[in-house]
PDB file of N, CA and C in Angstrom:
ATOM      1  N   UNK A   1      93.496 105.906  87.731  1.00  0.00           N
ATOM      2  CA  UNK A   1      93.877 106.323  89.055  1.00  0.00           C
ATOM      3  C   UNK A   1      94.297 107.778  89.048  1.00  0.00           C
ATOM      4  N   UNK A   2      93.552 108.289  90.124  1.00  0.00           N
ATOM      5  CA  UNK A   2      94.585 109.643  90.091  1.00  0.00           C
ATOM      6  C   UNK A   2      96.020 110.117  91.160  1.00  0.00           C
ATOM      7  N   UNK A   3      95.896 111.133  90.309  1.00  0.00           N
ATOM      8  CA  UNK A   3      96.691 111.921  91.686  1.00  0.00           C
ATOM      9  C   UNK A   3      98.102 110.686  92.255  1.00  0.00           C
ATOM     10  N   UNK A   4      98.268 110.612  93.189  1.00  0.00           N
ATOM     11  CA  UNK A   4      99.795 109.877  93.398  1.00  0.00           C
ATOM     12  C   UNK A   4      99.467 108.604  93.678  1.00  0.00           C
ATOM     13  N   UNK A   5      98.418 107.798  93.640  1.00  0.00           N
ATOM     14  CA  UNK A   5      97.700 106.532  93.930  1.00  0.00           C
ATOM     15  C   UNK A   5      98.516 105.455  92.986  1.00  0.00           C
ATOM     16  N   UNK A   6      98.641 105.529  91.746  1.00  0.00           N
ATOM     17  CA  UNK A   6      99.127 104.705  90.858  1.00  0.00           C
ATOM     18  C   UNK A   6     100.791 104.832  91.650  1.00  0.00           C
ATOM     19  N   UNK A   7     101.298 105.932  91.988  1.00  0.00           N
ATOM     20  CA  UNK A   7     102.955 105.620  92.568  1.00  0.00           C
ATOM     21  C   UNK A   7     103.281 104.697  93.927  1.00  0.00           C
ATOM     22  N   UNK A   8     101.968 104.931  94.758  1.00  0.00           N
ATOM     23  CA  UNK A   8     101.528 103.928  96.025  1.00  0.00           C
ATOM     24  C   UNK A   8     101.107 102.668  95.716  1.00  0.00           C
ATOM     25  N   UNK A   9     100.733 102.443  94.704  1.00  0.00           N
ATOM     26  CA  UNK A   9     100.609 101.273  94.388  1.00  0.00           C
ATOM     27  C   UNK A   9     101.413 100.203  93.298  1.00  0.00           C
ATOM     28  N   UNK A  10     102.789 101.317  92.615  1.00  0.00           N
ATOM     29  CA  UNK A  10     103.386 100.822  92.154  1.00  0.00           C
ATOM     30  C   UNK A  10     104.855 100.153  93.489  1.00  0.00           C
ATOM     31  N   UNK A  11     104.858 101.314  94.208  1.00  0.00           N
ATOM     32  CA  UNK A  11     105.781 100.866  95.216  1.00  0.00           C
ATOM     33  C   UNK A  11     105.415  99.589  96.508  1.00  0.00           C
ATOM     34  N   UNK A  12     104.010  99.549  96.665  1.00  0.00           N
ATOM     35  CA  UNK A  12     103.886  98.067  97.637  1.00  0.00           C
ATOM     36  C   UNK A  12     103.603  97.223  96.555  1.00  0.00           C
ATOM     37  N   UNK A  13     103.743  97.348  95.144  1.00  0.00           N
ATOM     38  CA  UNK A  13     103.412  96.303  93.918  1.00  0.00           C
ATOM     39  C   UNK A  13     104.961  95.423  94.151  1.00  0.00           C
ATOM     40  N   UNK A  14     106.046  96.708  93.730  1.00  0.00           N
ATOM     41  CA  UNK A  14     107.465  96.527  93.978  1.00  0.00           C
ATOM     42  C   UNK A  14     108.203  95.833  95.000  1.00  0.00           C
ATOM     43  N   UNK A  15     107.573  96.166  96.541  1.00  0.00           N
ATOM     44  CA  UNK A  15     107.556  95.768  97.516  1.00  0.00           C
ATOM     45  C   UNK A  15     107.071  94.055  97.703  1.00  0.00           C
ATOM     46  N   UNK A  16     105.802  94.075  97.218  1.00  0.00           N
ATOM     47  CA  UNK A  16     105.488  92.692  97.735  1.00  0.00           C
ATOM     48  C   UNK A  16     106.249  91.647  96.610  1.00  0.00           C
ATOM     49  N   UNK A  17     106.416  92.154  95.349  1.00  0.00           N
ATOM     50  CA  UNK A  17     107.073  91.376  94.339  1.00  0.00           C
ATOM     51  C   UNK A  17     108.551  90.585  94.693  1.00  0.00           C
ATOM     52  N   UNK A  18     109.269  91.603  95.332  1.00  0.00           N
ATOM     53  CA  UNK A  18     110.756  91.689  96.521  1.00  0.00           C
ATOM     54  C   UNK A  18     110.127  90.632  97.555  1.00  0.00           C
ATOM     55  N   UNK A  19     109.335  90.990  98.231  1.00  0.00           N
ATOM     56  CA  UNK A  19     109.302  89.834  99.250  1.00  0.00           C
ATOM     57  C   UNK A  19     109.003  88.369  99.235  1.00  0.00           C
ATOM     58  N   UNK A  20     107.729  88.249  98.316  1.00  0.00           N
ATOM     59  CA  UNK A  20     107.726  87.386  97.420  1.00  0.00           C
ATOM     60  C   UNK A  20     108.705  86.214  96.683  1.00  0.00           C
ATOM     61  N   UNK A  21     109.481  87.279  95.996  1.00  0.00           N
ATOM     62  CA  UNK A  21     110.428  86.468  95.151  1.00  0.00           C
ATOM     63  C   UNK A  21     111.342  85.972  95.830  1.00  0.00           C
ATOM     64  N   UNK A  22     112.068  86.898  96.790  1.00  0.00           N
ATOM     65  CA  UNK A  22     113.346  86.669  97.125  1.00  0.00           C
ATOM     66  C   UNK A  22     113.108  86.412  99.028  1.00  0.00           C
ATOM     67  N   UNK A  23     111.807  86.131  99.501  1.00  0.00           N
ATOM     68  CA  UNK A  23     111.716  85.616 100.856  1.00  0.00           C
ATOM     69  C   UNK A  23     112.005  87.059 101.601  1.00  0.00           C
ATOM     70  N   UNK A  24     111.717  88.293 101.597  1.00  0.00           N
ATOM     71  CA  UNK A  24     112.023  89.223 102.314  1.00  0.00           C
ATOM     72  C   UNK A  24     113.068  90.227 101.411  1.00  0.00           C
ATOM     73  N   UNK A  25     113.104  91.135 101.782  1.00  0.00           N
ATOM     74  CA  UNK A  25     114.083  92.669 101.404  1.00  0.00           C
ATOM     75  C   UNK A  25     112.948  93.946 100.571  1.00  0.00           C
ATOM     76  N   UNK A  26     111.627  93.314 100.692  1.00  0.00           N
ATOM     77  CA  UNK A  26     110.490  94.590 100.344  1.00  0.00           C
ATOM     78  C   UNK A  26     110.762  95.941 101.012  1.00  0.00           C
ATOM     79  N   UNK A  27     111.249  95.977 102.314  1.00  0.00           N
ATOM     80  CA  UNK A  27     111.412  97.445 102.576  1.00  0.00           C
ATOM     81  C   UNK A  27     112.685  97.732 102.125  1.00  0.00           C
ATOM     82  N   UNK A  28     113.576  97.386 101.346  1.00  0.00           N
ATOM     83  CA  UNK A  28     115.016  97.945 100.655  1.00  0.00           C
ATOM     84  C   UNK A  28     114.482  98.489  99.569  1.00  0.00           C
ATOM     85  N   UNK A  29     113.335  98.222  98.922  1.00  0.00           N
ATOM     86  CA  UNK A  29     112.519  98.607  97.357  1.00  0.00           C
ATOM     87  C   UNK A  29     111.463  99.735  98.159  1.00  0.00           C
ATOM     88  N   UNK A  30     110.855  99.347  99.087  1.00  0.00           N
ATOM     89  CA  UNK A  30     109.774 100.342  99.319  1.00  0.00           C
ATOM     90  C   UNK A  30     110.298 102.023  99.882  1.00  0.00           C
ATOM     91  N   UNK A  31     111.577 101.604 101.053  1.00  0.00           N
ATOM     92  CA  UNK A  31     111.506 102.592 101.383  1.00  0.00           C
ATOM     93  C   UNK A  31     112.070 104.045  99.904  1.00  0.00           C
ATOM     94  N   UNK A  32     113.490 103.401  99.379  1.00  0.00           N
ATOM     95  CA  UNK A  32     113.856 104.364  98.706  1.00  0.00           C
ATOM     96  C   UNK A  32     112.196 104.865  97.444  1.00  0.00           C
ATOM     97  N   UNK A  33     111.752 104.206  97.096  1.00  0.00           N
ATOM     98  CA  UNK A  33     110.254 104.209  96.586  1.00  0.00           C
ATOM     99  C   UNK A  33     109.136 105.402  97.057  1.00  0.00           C
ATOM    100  N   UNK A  34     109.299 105.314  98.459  1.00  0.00           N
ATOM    101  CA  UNK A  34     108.365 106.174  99.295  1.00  0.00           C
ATOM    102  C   UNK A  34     108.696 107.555  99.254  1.00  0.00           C
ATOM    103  N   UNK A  35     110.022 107.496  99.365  1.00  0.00           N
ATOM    104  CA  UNK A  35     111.348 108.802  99.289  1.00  0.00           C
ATOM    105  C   UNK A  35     111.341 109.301  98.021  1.00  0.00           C
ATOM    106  N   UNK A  36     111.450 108.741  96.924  1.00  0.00           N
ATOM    107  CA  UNK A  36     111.856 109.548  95.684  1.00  0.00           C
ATOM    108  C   UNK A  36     110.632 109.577  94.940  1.00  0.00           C
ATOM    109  N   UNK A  37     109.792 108.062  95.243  1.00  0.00           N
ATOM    110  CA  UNK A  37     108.645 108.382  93.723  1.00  0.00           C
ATOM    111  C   UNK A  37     107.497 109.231  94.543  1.00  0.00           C
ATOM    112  N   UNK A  38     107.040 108.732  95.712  1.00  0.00           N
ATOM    113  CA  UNK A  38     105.767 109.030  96.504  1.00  0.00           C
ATOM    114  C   UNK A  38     106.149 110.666  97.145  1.00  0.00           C
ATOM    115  N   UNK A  39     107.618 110.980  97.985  1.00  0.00           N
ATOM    116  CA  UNK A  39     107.502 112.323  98.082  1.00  0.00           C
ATOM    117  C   UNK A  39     107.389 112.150 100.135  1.00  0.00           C
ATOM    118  N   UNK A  40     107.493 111.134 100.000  1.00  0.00           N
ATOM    119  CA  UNK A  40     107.414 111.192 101.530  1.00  0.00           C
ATOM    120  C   UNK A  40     108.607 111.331 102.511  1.00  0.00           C
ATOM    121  N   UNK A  41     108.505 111.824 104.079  1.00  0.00           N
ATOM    122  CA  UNK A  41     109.144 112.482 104.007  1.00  0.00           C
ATOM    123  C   UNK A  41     110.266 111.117 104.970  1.00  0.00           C
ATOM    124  N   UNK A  42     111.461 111.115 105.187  1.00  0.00           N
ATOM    125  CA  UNK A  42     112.453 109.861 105.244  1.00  0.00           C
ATOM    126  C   UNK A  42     111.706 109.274 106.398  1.00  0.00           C
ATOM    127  N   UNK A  43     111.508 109.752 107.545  1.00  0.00           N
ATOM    128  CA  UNK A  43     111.005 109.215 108.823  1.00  0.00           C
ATOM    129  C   UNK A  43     109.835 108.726 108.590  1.00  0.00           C
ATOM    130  N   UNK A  44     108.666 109.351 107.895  1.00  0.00           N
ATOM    131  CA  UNK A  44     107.308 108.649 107.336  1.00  0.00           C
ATOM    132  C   UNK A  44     107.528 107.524 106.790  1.00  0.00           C
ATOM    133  N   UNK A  45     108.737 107.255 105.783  1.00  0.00           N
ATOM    134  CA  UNK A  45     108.891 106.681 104.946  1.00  0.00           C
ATOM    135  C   UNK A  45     109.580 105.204 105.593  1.00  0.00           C
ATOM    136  N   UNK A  46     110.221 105.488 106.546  1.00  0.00           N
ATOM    137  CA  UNK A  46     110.807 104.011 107.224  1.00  0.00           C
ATOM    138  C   UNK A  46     109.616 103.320 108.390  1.00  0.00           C
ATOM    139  N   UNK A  47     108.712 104.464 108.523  1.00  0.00           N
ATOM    140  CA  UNK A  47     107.737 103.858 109.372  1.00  0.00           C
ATOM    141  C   UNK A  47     106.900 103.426 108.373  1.00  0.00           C
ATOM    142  N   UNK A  48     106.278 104.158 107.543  1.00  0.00           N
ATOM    143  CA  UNK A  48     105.413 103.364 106.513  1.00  0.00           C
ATOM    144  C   UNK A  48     106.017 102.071 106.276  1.00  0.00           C
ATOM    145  N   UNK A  49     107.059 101.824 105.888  1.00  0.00           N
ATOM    146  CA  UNK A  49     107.260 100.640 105.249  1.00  0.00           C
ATOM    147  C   UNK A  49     107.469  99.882 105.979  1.00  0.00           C
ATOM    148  N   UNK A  50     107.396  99.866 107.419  1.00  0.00           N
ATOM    149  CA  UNK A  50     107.339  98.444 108.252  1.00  0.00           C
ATOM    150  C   UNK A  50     106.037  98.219 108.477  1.00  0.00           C
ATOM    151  N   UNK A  51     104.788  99.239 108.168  1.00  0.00           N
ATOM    152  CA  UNK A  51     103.242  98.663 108.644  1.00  0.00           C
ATOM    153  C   UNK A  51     102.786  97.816 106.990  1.00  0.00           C
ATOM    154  N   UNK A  52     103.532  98.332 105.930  1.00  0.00           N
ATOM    155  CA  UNK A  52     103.369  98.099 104.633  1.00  0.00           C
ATOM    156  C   UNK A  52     103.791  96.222 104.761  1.00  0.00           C
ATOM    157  N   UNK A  53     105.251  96.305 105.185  1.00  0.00           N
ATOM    158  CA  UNK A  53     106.102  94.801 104.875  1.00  0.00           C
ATOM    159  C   UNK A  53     105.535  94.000 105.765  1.00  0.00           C
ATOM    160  N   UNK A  54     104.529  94.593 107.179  1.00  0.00           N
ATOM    161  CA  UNK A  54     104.028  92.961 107.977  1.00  0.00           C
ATOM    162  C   UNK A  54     102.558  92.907 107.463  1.00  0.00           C
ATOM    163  N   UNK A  55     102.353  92.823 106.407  1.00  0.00           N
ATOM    164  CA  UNK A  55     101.209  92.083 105.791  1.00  0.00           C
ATOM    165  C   UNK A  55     101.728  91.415 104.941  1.00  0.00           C
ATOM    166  N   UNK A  56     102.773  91.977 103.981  1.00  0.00           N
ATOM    167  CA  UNK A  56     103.436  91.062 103.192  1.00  0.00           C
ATOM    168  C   UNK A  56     104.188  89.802 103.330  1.00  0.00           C
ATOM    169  N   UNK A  57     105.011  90.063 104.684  1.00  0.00           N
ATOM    170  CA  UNK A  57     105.630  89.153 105.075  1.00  0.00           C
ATOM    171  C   UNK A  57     104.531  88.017 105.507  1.00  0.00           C
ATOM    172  N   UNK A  58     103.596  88.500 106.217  1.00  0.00           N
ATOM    173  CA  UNK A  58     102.664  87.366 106.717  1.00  0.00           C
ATOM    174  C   UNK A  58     102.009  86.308 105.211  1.00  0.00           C
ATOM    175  N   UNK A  59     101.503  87.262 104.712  1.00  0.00           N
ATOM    176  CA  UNK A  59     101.092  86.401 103.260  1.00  0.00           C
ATOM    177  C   UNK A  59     102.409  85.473 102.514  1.00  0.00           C
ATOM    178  N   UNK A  60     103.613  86.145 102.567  1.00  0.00           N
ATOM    179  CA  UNK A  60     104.543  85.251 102.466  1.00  0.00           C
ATOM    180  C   UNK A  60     105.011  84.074 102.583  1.00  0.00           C
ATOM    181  N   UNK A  61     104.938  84.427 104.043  1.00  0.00           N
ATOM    182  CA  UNK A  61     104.788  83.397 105.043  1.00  0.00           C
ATOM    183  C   UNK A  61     103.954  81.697 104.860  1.00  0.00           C
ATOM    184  N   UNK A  62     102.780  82.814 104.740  1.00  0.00           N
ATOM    185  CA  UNK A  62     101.756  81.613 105.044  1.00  0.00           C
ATOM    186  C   UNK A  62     101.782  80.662 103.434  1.00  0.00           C
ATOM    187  N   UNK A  63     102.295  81.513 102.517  1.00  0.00           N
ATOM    188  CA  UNK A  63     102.223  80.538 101.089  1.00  0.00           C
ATOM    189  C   UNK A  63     103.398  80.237 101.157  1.00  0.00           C
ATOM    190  N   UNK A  64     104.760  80.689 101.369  1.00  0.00           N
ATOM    191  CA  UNK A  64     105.349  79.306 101.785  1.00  0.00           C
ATOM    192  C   UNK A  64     105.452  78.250 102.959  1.00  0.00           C
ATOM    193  N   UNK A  65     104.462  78.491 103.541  1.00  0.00           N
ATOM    194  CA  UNK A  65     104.544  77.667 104.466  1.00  0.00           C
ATOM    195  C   UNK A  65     103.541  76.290 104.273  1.00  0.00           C
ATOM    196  N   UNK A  66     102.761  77.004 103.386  1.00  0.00           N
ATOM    197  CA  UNK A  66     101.541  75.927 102.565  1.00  0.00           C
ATOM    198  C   UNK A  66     102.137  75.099 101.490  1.00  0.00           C
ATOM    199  N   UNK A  67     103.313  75.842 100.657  1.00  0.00           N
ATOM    200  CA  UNK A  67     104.029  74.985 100.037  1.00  0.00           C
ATOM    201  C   UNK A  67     105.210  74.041 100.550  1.00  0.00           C
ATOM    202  N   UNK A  68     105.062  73.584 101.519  1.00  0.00           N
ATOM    203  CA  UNK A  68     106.403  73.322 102.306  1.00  0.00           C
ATOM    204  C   UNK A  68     107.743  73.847 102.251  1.00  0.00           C
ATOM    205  N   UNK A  69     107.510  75.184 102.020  1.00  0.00           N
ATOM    206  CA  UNK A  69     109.105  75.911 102.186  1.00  0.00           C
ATOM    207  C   UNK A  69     109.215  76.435 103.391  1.00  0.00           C
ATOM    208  N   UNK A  70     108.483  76.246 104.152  1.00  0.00           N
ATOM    209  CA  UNK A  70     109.322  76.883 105.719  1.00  0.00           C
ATOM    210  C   UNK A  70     109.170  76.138 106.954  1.00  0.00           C
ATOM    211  N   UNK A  71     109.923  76.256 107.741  1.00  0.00           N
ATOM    212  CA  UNK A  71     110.245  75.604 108.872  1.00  0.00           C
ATOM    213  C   UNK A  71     109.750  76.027 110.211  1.00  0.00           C
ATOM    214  N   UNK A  72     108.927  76.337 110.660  1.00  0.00           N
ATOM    215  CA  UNK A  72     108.432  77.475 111.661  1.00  0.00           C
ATOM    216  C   UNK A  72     109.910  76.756 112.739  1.00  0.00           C
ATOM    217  N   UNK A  73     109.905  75.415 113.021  1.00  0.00           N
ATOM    218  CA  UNK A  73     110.780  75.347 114.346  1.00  0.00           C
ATOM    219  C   UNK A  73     111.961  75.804 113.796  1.00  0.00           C
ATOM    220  N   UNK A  74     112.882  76.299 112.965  1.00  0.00           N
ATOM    221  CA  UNK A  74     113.537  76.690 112.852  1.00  0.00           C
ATOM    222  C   UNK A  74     113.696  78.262 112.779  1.00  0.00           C
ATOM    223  N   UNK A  75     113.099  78.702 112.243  1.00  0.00           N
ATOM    224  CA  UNK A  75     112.598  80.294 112.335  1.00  0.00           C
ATOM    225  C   UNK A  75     112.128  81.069 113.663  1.00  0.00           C
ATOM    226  N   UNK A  76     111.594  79.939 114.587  1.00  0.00           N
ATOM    227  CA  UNK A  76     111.485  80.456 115.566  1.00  0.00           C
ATOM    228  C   UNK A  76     112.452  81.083 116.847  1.00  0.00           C
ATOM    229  N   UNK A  77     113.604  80.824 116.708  1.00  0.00           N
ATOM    230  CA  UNK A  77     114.473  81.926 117.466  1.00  0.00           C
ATOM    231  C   UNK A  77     114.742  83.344 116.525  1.00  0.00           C
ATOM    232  N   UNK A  78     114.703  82.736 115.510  1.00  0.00           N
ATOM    233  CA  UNK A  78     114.749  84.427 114.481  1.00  0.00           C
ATOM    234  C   UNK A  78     113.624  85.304 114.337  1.00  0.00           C
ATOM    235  N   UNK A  79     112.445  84.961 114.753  1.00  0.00           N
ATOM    236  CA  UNK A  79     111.669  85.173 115.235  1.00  0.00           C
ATOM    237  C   UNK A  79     111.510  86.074 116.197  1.00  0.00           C
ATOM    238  N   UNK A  80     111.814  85.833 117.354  1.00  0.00           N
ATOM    239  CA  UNK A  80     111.812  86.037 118.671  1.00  0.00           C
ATOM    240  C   UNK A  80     112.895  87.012 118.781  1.00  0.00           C
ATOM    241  N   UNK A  81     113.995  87.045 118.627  1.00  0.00           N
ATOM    242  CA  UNK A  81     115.064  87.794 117.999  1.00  0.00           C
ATOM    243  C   UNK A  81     114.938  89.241 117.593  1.00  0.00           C
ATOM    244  N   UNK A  82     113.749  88.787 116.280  1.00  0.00           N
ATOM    245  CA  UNK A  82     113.443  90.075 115.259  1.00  0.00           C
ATOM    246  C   UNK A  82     112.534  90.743 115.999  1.00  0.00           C
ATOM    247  N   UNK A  83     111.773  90.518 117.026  1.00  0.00           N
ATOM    248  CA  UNK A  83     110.543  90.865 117.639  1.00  0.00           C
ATOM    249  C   UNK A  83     111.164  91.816 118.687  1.00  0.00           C
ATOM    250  N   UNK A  84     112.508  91.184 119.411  1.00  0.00           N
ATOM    251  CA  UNK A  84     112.974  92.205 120.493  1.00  0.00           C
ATOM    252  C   UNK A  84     113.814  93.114 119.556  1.00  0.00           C
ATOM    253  N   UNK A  85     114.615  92.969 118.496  1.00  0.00           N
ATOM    254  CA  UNK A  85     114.920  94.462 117.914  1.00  0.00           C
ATOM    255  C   UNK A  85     114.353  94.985 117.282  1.00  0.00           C
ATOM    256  N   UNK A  86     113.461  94.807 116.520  1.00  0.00           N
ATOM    257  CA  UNK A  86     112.056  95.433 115.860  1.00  0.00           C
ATOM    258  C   UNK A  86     111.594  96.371 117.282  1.00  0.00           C
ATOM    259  N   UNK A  87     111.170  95.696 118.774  1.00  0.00           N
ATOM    260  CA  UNK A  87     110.619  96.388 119.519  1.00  0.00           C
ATOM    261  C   UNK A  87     111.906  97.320 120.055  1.00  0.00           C
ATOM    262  N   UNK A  88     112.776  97.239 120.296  1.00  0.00           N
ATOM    263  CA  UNK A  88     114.064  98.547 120.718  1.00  0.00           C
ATOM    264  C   UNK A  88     114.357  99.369 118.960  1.00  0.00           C
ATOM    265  N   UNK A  89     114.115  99.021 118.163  1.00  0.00           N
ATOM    266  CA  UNK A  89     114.241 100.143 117.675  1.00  0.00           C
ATOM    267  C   UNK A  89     113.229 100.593 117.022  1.00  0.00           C
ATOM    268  N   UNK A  90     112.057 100.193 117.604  1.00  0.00           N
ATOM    269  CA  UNK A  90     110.669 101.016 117.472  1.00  0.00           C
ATOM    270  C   UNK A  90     110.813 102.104 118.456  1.00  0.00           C
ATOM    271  N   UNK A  91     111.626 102.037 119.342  1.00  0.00           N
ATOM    272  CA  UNK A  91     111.980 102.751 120.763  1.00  0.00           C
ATOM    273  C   UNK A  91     112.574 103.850 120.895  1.00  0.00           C
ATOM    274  N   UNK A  92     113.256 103.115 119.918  1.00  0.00           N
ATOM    275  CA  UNK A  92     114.716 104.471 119.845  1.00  0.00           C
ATOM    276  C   UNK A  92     114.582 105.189 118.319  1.00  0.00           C
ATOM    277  N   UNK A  93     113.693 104.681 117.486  1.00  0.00           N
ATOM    278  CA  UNK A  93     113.444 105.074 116.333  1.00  0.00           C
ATOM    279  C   UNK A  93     113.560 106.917 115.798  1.00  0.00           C
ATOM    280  N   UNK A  94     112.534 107.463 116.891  1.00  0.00           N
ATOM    281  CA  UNK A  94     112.336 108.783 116.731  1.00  0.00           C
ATOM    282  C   UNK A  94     113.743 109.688 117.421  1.00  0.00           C
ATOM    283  N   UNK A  95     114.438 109.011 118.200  1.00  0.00           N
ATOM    284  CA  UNK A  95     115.307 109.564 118.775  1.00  0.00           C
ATOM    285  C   UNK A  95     116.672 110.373 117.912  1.00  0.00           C
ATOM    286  N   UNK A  96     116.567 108.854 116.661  1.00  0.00           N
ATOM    287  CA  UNK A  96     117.803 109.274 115.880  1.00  0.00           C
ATOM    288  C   UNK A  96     118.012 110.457 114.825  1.00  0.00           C
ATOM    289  N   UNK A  97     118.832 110.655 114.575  1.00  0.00           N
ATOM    290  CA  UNK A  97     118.715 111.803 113.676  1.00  0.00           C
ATOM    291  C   UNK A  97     118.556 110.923 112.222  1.00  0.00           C
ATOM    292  N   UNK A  98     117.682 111.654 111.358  1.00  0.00           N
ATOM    293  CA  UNK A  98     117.322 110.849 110.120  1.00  0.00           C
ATOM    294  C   UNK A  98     118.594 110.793 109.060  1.00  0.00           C
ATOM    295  N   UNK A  99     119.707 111.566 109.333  1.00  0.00           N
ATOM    296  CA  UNK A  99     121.031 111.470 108.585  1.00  0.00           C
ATOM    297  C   UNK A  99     121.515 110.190 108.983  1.00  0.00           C
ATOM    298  N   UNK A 100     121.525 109.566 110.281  1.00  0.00           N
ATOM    299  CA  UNK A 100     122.179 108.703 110.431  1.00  0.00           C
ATOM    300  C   UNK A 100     121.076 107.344 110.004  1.00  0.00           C
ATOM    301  N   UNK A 101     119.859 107.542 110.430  1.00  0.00           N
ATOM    302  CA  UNK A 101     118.715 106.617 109.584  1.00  0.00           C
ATOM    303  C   UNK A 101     119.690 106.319 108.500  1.00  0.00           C
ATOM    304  N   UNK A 102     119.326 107.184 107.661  1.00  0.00           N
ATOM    305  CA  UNK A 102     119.839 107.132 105.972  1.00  0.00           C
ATOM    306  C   UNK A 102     121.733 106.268 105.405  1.00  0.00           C
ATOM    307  N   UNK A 103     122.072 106.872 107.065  1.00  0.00           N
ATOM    308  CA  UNK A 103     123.375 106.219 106.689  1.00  0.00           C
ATOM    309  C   UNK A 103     123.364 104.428 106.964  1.00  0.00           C
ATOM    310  N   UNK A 104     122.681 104.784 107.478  1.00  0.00           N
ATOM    311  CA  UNK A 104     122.702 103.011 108.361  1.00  0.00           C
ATOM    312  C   UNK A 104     121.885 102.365 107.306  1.00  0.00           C
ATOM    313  N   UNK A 105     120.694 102.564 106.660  1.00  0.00           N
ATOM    314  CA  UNK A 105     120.169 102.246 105.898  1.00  0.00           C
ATOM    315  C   UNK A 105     120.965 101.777 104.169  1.00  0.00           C
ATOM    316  N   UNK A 106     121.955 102.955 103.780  1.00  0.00           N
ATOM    317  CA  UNK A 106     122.364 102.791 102.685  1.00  0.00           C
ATOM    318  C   UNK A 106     123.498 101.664 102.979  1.00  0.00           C
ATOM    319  N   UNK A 107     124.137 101.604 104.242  1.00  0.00           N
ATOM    320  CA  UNK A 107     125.105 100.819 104.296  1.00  0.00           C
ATOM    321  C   UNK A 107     124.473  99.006 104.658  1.00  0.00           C
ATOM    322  N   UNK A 108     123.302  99.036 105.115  1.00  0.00           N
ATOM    323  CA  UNK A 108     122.716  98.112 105.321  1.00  0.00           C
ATOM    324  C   UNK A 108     122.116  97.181 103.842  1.00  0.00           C
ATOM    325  N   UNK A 109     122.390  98.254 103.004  1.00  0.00           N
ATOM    326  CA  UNK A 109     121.813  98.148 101.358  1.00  0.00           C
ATOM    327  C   UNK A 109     123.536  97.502 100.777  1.00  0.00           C
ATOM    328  N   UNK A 110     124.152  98.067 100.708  1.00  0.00           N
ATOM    329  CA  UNK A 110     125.432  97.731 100.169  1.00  0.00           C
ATOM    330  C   UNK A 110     125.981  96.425 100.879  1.00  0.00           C
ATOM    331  N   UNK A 111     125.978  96.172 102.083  1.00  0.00           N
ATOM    332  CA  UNK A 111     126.048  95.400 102.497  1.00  0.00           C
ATOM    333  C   UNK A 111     125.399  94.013 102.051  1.00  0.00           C
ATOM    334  N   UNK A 112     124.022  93.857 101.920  1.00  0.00           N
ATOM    335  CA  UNK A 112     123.308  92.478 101.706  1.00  0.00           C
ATOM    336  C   UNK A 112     123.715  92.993  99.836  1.00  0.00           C
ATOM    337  N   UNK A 113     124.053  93.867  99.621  1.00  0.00           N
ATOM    338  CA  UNK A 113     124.157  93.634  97.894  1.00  0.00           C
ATOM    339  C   UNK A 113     125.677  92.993  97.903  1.00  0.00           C
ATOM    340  N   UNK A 114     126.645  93.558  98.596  1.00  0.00           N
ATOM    341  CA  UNK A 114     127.858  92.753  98.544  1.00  0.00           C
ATOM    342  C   UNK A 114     127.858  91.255  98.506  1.00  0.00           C
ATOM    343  N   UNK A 115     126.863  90.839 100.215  1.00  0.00           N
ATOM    344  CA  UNK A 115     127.017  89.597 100.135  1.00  0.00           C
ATOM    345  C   UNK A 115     126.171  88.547  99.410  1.00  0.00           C
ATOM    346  N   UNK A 116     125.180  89.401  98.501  1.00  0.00           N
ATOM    347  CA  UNK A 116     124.386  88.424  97.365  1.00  0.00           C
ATOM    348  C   UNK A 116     125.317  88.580  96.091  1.00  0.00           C
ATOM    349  N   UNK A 117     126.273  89.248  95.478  1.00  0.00           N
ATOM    350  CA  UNK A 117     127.266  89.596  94.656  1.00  0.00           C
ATOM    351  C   UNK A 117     128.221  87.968  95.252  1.00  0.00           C
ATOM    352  N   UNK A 118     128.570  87.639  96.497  1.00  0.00           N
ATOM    353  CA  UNK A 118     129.835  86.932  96.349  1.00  0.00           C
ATOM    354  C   UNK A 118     129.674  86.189  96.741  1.00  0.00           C
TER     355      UNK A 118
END
């Protein structure tokens, strides 16, 4: 491979491995990934990784859902849920300043690491 291809493909490798394993958190691996190994720039980098994580999630999805690990009637208000803030802060996305992106992001990181820690 040349050129930065092998780092793009180590980071949705990383990514889908995260979603995979642990049912979701691929964009907590992809984005810092996109940022430090790939070179991209923070705002590219949080949009990339949500067109990156809904293929993953879907393949996810559908193999656990083939293995009987998921519940669609139950998922379905979280669902619906994720769809209207996914769509408002697709909205308001460009608006924010990318310092506060980054802050909300790292604290959003410490956070689910706290509460998988206790």
């Amino acid at each position: 491979m040349k050129g930065k291809n092998w780092r793009y493909l180590a980071a949705g490798a990383a990514a889908g491995l995260c979603n995979g394993f642990f049912g979701g958190g691929g964009g907590s691996v992809l984005v810092p990934m996109l940022t430090g190994v790939c070179g991209l720039e923070q705002r590219r980098a949080f949009a990339t990784s949500v067109a990156v994580i809904l293929p993953l999630c879907v393949l996810s999805a559908g193999i656990y859902l083939f293995r009987g690990g998921l519940d669609v009637r139950a998922a379905l208000p979280y669902l619906l849920g994720g769809a209207l803030g996914g769509w408002a802060g697709g909205k308001w996305f460009k608006g924010v300043r990318v310092a506060w992106l980054r802050r909300a992001f790292g604290l959003l990181l410490i956070y689910g690491g706290v509460r998988s820690l206790l």
